[in-house]
PDB file of N, CA and C in Angstrom:
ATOM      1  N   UNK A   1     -23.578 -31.042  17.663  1.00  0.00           N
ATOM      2  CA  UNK A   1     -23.951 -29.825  16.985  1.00  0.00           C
ATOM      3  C   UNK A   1     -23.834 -30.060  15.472  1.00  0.00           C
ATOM      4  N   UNK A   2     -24.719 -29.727  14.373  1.00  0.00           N
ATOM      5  CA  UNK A   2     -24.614 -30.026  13.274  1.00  0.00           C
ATOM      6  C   UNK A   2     -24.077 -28.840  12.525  1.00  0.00           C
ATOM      7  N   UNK A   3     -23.995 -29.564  11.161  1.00  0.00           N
ATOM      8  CA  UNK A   3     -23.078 -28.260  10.418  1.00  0.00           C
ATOM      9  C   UNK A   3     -23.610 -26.975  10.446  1.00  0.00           C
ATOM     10  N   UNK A   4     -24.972 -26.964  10.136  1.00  0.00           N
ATOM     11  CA  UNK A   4     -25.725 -25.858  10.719  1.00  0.00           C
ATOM     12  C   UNK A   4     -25.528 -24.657  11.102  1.00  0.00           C
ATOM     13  N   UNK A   5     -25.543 -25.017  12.491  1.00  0.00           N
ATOM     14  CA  UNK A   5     -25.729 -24.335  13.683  1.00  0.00           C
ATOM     15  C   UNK A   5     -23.977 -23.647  14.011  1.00  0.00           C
ATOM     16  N   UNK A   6     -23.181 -24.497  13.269  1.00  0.00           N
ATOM     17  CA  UNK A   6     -21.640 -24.496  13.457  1.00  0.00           C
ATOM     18  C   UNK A   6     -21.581 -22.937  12.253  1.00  0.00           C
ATOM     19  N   UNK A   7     -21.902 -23.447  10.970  1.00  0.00           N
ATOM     20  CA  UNK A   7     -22.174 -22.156  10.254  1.00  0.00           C
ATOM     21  C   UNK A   7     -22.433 -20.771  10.877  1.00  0.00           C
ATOM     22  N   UNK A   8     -23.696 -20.925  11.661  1.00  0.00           N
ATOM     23  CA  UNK A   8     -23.979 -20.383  12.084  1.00  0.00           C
ATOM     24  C   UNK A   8     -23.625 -19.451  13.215  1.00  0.00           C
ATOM     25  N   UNK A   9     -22.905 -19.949  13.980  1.00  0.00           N
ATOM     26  CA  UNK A   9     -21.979 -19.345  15.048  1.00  0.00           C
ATOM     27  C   UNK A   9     -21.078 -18.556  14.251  1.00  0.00           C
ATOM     28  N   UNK A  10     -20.092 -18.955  13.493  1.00  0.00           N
ATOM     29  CA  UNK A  10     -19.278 -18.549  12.343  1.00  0.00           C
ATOM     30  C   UNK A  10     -18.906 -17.354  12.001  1.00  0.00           C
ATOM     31  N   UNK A  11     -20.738 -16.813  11.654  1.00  0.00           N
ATOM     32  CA  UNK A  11     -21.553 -15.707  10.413  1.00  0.00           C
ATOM     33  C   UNK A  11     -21.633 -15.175  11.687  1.00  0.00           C
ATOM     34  N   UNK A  12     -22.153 -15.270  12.569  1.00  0.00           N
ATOM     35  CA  UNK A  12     -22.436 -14.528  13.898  1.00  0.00           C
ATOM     36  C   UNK A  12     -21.584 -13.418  14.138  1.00  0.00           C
ATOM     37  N   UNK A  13     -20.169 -14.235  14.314  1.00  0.00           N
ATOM     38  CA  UNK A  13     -18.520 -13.558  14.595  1.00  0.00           C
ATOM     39  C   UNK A  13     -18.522 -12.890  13.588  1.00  0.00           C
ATOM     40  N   UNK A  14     -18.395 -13.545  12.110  1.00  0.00           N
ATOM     41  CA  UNK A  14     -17.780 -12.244  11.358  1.00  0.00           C
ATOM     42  C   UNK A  14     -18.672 -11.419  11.452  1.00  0.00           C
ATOM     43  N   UNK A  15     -20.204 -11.688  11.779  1.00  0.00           N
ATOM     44  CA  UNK A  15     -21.362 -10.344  11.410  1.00  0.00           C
ATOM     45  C   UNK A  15     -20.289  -9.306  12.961  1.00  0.00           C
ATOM     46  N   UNK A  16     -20.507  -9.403  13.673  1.00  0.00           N
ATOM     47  CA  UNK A  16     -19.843  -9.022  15.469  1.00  0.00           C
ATOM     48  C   UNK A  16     -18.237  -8.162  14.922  1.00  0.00           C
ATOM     49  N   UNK A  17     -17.531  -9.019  14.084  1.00  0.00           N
ATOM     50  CA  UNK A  17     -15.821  -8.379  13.884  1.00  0.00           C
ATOM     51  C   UNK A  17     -16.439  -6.911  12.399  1.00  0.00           C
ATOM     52  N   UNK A  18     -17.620  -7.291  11.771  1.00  0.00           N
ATOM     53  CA  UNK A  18     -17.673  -6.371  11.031  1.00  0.00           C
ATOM     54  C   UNK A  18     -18.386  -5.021  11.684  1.00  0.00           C
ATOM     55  N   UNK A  19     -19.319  -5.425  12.281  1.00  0.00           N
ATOM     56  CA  UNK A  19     -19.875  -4.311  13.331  1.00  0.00           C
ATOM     57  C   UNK A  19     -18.801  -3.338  13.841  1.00  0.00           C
ATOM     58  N   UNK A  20     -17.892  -3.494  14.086  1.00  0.00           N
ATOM     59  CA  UNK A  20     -16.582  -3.188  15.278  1.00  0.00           C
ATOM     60  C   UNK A  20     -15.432  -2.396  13.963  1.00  0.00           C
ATOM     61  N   UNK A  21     -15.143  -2.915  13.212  1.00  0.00           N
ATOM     62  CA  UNK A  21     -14.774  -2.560  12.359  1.00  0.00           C
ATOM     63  C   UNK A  21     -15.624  -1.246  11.222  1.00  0.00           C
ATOM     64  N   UNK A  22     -16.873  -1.467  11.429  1.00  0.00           N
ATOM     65  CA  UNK A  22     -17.242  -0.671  10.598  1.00  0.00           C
ATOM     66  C   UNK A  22     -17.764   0.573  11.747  1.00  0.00           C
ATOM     67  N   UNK A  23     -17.656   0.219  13.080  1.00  0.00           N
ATOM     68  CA  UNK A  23     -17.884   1.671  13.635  1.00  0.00           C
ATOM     69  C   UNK A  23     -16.065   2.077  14.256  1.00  0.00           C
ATOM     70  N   UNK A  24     -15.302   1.814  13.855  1.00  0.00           N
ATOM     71  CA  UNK A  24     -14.015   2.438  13.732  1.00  0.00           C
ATOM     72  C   UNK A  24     -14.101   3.380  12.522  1.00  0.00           C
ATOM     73  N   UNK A  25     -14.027   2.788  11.676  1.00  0.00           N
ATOM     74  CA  UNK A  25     -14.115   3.380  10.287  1.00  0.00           C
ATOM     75  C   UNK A  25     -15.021   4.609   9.966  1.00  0.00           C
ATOM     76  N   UNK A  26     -16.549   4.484  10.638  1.00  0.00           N
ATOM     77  CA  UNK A  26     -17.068   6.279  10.529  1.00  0.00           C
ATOM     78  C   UNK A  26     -16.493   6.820  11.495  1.00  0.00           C
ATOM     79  N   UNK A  27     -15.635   6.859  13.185  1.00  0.00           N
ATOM     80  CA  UNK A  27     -15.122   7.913  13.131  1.00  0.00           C
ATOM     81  C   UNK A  27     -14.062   7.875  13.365  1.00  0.00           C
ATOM     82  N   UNK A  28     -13.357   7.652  11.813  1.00  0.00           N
ATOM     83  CA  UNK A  28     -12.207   8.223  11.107  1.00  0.00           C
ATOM     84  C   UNK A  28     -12.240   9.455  10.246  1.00  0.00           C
ATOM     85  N   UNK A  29     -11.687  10.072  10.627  1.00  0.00           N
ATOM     86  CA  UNK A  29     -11.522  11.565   9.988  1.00  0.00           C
ATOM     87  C   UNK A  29     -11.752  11.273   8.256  1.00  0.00           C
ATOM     88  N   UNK A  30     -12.506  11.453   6.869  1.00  0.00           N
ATOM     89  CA  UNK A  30     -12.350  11.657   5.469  1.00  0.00           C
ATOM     90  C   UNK A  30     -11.897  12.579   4.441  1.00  0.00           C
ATOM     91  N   UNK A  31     -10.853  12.489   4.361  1.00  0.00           N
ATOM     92  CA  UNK A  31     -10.686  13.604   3.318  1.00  0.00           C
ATOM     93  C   UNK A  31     -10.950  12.792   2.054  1.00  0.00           C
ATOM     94  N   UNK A  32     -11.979  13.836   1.095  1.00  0.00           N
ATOM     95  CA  UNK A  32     -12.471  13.455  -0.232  1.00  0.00           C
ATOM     96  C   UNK A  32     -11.856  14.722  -1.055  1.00  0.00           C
ATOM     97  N   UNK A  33     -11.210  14.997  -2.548  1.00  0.00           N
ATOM     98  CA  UNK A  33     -11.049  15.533  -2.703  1.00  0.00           C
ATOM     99  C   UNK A  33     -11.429  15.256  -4.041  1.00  0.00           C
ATOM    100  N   UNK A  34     -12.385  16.308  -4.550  1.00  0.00           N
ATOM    101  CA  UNK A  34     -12.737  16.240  -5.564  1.00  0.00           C
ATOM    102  C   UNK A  34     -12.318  16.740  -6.772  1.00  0.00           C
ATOM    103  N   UNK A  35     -11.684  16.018  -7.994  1.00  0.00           N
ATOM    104  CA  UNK A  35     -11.241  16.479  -9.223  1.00  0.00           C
ATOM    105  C   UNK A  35     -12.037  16.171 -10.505  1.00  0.00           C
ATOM    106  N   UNK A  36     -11.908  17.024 -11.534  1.00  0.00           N
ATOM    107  CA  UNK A  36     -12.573  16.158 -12.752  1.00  0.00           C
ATOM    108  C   UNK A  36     -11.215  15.292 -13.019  1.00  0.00           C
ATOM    109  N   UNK A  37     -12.116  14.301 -13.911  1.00  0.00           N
ATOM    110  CA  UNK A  37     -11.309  13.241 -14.794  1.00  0.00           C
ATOM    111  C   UNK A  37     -10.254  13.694 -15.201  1.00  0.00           C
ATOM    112  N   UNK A  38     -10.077  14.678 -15.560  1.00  0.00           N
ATOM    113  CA  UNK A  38      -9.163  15.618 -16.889  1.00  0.00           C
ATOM    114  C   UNK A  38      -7.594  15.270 -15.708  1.00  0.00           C
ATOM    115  N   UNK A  39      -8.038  15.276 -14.544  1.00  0.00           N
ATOM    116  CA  UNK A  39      -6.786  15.816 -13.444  1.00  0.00           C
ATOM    117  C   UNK A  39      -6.219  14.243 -12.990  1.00  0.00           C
ATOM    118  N   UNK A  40      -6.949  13.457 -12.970  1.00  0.00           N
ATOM    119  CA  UNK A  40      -6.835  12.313 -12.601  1.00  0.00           C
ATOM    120  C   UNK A  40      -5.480  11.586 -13.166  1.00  0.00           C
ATOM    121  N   UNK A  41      -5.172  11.635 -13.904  1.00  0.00           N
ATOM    122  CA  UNK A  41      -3.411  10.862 -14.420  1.00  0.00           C
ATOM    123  C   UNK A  41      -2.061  11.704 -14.232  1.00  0.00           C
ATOM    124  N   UNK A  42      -2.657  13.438 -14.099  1.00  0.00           N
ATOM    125  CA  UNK A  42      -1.575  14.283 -13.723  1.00  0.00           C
ATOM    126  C   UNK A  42      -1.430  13.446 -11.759  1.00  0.00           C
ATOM    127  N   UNK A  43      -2.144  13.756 -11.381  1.00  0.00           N
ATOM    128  CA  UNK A  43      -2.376  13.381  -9.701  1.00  0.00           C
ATOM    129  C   UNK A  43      -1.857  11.760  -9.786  1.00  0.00           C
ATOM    130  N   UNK A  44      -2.534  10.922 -10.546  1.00  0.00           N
ATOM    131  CA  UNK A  44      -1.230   9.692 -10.205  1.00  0.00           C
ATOM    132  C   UNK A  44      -0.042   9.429 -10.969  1.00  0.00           C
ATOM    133  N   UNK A  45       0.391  10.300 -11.799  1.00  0.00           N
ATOM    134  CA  UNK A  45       1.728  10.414 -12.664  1.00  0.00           C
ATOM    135  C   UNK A  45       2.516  10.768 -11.156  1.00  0.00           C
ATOM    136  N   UNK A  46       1.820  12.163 -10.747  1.00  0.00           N
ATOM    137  CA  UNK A  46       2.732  12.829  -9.598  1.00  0.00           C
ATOM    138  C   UNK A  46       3.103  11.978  -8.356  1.00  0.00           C
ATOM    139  N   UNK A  47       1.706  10.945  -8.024  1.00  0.00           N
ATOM    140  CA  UNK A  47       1.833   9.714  -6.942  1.00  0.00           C
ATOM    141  C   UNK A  47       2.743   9.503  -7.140  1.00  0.00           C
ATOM    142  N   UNK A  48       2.932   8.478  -8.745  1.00  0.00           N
ATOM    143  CA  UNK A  48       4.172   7.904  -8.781  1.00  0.00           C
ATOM    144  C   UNK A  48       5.660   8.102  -8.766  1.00  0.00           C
ATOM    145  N   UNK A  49       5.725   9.717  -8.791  1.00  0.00           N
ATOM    146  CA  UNK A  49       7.469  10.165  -8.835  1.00  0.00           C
ATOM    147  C   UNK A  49       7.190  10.018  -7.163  1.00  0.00           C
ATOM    148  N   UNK A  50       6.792  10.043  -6.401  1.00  0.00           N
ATOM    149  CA  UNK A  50       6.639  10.084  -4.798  1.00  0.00           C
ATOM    150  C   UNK A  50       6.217  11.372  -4.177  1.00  0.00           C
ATOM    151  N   UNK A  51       4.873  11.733  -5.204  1.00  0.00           N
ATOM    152  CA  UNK A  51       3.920  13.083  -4.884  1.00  0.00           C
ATOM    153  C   UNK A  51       4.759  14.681  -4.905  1.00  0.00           C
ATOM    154  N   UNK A  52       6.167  13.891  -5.522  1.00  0.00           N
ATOM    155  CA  UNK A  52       6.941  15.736  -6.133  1.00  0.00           C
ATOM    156  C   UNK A  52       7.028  15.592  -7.480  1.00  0.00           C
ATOM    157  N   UNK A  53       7.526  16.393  -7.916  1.00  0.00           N
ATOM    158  CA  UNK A  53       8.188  16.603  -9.534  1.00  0.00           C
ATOM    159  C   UNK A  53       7.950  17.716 -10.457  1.00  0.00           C
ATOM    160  N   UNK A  54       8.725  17.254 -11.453  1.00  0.00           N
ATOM    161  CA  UNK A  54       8.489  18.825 -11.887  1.00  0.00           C
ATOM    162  C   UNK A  54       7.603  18.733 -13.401  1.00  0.00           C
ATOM    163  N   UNK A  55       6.958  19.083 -13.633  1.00  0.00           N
ATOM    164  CA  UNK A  55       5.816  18.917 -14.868  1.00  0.00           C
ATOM    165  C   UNK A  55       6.738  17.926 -16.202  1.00  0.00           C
ATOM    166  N   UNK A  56       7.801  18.297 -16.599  1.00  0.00           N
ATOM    167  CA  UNK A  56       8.568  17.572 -17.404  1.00  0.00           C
ATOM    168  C   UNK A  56       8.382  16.217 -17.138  1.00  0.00           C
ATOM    169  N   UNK A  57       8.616  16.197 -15.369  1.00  0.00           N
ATOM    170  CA  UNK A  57       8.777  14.462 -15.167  1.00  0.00           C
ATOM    171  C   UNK A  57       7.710  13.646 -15.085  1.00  0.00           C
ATOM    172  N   UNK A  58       6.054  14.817 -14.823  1.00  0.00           N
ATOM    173  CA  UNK A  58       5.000  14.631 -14.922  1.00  0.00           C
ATOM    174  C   UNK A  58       4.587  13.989 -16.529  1.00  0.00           C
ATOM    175  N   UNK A  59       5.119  14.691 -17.374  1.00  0.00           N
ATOM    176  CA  UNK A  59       4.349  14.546 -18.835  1.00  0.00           C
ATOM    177  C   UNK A  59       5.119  13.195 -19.187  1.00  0.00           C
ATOM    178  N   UNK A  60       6.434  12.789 -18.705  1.00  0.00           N
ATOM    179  CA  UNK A  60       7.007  11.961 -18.939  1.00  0.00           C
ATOM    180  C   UNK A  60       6.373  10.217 -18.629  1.00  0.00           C
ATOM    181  N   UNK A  61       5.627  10.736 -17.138  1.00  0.00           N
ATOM    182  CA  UNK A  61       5.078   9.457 -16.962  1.00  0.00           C
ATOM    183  C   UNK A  61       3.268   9.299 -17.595  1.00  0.00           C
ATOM    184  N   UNK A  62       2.898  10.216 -17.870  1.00  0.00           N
ATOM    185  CA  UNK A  62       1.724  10.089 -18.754  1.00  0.00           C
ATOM    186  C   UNK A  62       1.392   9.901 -20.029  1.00  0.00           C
ATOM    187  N   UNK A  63       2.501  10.300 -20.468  1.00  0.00           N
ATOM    188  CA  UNK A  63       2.581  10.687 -21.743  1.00  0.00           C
ATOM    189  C   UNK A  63       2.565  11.718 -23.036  1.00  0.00           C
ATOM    190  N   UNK A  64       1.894  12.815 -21.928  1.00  0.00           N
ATOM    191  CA  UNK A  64       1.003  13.870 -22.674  1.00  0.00           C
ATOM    192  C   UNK A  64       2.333  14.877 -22.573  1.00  0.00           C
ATOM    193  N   UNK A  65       1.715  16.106 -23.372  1.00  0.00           N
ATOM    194  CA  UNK A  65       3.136  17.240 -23.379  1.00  0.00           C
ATOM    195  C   UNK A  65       2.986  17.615 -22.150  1.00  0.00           C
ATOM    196  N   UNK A  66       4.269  18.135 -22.271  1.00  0.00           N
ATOM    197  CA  UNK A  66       4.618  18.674 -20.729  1.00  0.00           C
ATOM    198  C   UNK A  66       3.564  20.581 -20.673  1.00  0.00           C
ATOM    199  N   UNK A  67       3.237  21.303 -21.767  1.00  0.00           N
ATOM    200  CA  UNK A  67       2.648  21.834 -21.576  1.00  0.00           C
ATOM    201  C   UNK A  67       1.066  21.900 -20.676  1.00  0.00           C
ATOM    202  N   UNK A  68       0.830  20.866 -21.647  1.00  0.00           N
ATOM    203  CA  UNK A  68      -0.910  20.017 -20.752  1.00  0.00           C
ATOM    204  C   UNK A  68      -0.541  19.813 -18.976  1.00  0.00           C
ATOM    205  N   UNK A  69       0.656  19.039 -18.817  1.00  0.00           N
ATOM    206  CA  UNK A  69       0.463  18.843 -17.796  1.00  0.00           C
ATOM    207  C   UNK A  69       0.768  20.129 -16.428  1.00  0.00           C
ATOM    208  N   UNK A  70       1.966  20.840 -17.285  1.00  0.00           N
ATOM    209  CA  UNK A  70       1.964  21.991 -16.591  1.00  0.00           C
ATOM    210  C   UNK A  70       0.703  22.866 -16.068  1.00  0.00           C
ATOM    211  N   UNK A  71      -0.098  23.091 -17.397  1.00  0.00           N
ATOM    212  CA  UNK A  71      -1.289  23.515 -17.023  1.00  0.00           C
ATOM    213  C   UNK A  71      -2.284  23.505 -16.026  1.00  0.00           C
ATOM    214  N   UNK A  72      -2.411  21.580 -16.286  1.00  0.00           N
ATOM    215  CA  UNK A  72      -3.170  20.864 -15.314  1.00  0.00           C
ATOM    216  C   UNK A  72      -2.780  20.907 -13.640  1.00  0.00           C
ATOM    217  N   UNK A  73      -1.164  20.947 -13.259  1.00  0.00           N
ATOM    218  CA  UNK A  73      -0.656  21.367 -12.221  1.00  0.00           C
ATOM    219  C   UNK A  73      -0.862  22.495 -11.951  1.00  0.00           C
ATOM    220  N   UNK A  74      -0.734  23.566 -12.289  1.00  0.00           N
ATOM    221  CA  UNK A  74      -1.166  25.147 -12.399  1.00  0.00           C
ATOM    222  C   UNK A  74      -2.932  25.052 -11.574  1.00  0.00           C
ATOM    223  N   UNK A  75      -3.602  24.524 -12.225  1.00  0.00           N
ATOM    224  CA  UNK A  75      -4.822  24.244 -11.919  1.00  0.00           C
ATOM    225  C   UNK A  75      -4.827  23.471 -10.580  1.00  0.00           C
ATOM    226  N   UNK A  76      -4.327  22.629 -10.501  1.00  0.00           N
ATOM    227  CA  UNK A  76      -4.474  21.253  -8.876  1.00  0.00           C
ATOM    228  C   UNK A  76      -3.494  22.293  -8.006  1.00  0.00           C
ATOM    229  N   UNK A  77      -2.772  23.307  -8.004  1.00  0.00           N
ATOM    230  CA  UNK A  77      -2.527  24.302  -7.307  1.00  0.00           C
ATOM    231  C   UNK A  77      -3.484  25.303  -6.742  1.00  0.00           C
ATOM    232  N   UNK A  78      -3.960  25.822  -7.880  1.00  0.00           N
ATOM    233  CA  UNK A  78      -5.491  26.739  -7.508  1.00  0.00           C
ATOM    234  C   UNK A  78      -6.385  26.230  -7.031  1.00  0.00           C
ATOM    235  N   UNK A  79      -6.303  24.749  -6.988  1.00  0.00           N
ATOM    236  CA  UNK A  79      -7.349  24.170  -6.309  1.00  0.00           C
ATOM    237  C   UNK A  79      -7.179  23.420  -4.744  1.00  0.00           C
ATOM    238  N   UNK A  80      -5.491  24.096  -4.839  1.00  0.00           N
ATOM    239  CA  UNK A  80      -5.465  23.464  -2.830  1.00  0.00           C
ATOM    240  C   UNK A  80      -4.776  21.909  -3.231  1.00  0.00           C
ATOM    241  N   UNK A  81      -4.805  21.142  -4.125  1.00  0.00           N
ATOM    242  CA  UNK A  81      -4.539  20.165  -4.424  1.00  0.00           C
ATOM    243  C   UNK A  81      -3.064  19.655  -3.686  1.00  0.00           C
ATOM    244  N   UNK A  82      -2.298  20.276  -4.760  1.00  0.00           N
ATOM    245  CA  UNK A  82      -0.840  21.041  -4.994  1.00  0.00           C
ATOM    246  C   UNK A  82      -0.095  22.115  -4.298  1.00  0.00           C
ATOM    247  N   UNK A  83       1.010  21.372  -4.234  1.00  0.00           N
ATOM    248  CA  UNK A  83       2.019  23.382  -3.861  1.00  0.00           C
ATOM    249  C   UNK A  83       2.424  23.310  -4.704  1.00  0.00           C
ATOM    250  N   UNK A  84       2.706  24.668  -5.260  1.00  0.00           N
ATOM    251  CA  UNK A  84       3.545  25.139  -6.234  1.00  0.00           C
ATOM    252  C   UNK A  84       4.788  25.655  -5.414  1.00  0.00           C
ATOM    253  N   UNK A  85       6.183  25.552  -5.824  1.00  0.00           N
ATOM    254  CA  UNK A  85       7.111  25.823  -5.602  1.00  0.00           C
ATOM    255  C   UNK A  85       8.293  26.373  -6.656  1.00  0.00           C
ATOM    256  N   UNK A  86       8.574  27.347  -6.868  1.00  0.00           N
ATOM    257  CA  UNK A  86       9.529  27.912  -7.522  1.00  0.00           C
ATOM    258  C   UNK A  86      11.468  27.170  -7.631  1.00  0.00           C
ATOM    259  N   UNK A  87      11.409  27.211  -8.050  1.00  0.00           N
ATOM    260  CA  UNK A  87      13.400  26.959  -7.761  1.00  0.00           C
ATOM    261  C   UNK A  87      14.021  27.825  -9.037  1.00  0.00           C
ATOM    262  N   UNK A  88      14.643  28.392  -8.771  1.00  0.00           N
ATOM    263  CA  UNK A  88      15.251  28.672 -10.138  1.00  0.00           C
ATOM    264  C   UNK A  88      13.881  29.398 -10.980  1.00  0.00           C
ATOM    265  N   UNK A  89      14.412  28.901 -11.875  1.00  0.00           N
ATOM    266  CA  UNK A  89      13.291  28.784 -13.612  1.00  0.00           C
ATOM    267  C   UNK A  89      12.273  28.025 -13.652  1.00  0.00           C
ATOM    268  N   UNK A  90      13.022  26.910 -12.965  1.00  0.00           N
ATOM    269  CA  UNK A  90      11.530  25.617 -12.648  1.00  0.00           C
ATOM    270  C   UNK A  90      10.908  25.995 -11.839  1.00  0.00           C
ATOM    271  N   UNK A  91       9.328  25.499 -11.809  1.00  0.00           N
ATOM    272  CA  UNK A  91       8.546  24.928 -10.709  1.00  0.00           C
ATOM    273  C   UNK A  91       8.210  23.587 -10.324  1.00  0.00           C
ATOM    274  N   UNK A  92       8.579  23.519  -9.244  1.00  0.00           N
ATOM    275  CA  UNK A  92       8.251  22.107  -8.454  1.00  0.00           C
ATOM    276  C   UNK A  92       6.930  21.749  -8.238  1.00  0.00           C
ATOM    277  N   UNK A  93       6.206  20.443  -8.201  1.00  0.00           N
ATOM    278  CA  UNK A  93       4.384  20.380  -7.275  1.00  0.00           C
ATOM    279  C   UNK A  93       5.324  19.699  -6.555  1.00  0.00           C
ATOM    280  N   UNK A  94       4.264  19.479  -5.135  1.00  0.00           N
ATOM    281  CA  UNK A  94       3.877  18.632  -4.474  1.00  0.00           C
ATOM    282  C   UNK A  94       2.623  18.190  -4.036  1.00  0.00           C
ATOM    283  N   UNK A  95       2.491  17.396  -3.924  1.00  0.00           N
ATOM    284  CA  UNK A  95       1.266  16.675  -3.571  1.00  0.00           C
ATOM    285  C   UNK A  95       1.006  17.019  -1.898  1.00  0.00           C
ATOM    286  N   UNK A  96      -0.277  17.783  -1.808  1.00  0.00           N
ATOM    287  CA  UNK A  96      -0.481  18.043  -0.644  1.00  0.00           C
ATOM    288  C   UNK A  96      -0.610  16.857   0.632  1.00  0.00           C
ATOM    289  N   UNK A  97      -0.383  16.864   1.617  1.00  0.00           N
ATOM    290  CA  UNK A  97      -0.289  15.191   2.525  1.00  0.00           C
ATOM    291  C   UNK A  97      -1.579  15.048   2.819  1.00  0.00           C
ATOM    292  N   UNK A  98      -2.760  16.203   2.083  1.00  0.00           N
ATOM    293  CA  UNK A  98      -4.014  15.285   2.428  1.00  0.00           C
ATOM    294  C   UNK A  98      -4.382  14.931   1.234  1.00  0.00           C
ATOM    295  N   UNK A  99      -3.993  14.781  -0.028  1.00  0.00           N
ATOM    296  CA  UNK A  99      -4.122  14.558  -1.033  1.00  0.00           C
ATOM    297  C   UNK A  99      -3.531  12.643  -1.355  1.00  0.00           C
ATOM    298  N   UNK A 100      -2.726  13.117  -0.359  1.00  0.00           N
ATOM    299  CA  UNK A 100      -2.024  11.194  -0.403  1.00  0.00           C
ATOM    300  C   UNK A 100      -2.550  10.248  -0.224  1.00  0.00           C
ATOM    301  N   UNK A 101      -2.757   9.376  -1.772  1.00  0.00           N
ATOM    302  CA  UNK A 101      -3.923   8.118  -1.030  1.00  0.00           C
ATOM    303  C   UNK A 101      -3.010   7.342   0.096  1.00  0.00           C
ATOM    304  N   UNK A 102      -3.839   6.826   0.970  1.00  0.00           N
ATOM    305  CA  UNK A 102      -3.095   5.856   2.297  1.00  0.00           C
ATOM    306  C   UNK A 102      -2.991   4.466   2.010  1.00  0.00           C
TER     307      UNK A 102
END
């Protein structure tokens, strides 16, 4: 058998393991959740405390004032994003569990 045909068998399989793989994958359930840009560093600031925190600890890892980001949380709340949670004086987010990249 020449190199060929050996290739060829090869490309076959992976074409066969991608087939199989790619009809797992459409039916898997998608959650898409759509934000503008503006929301995008509040949402992975919050990833990174481990999808809680409290806007302070938010502005802390972005950089921006903690007002902006409060805001921006305020907003990814109204939008289903977020829970808002009270304690005290503070408010807590969390990152909703369909919001969690996997």
């Amino acid at each position: 058998m020449g190199v060929w045909s050996q290739l060829r068998i090869e490309l076959d399989k992976i074409f066969r393991k991608l087939d199989i793989i790619d009809a797992k994958v459409s039916v898997m359930p998608q959650v898409q959740i759509s934000v503008n840009n503006r929301y995008l560093p509040t949402l992975n600031a919050l990833h990174k405390l481990g999808g809680c925190g409290y806007a302070t600890q938010v502005a802390e890892v972005t950089g921006r004032a903690r007002a902006h980001e409060s805001s921006n949380l305020n907003t990814l709340a109204q939008m289903g994003v977020v829970e808002r949670k009270r304690l005290g004086k503070t408010v807590f987010f969390t990152l909703k569990p369909e919001a969690m990249p996997k």
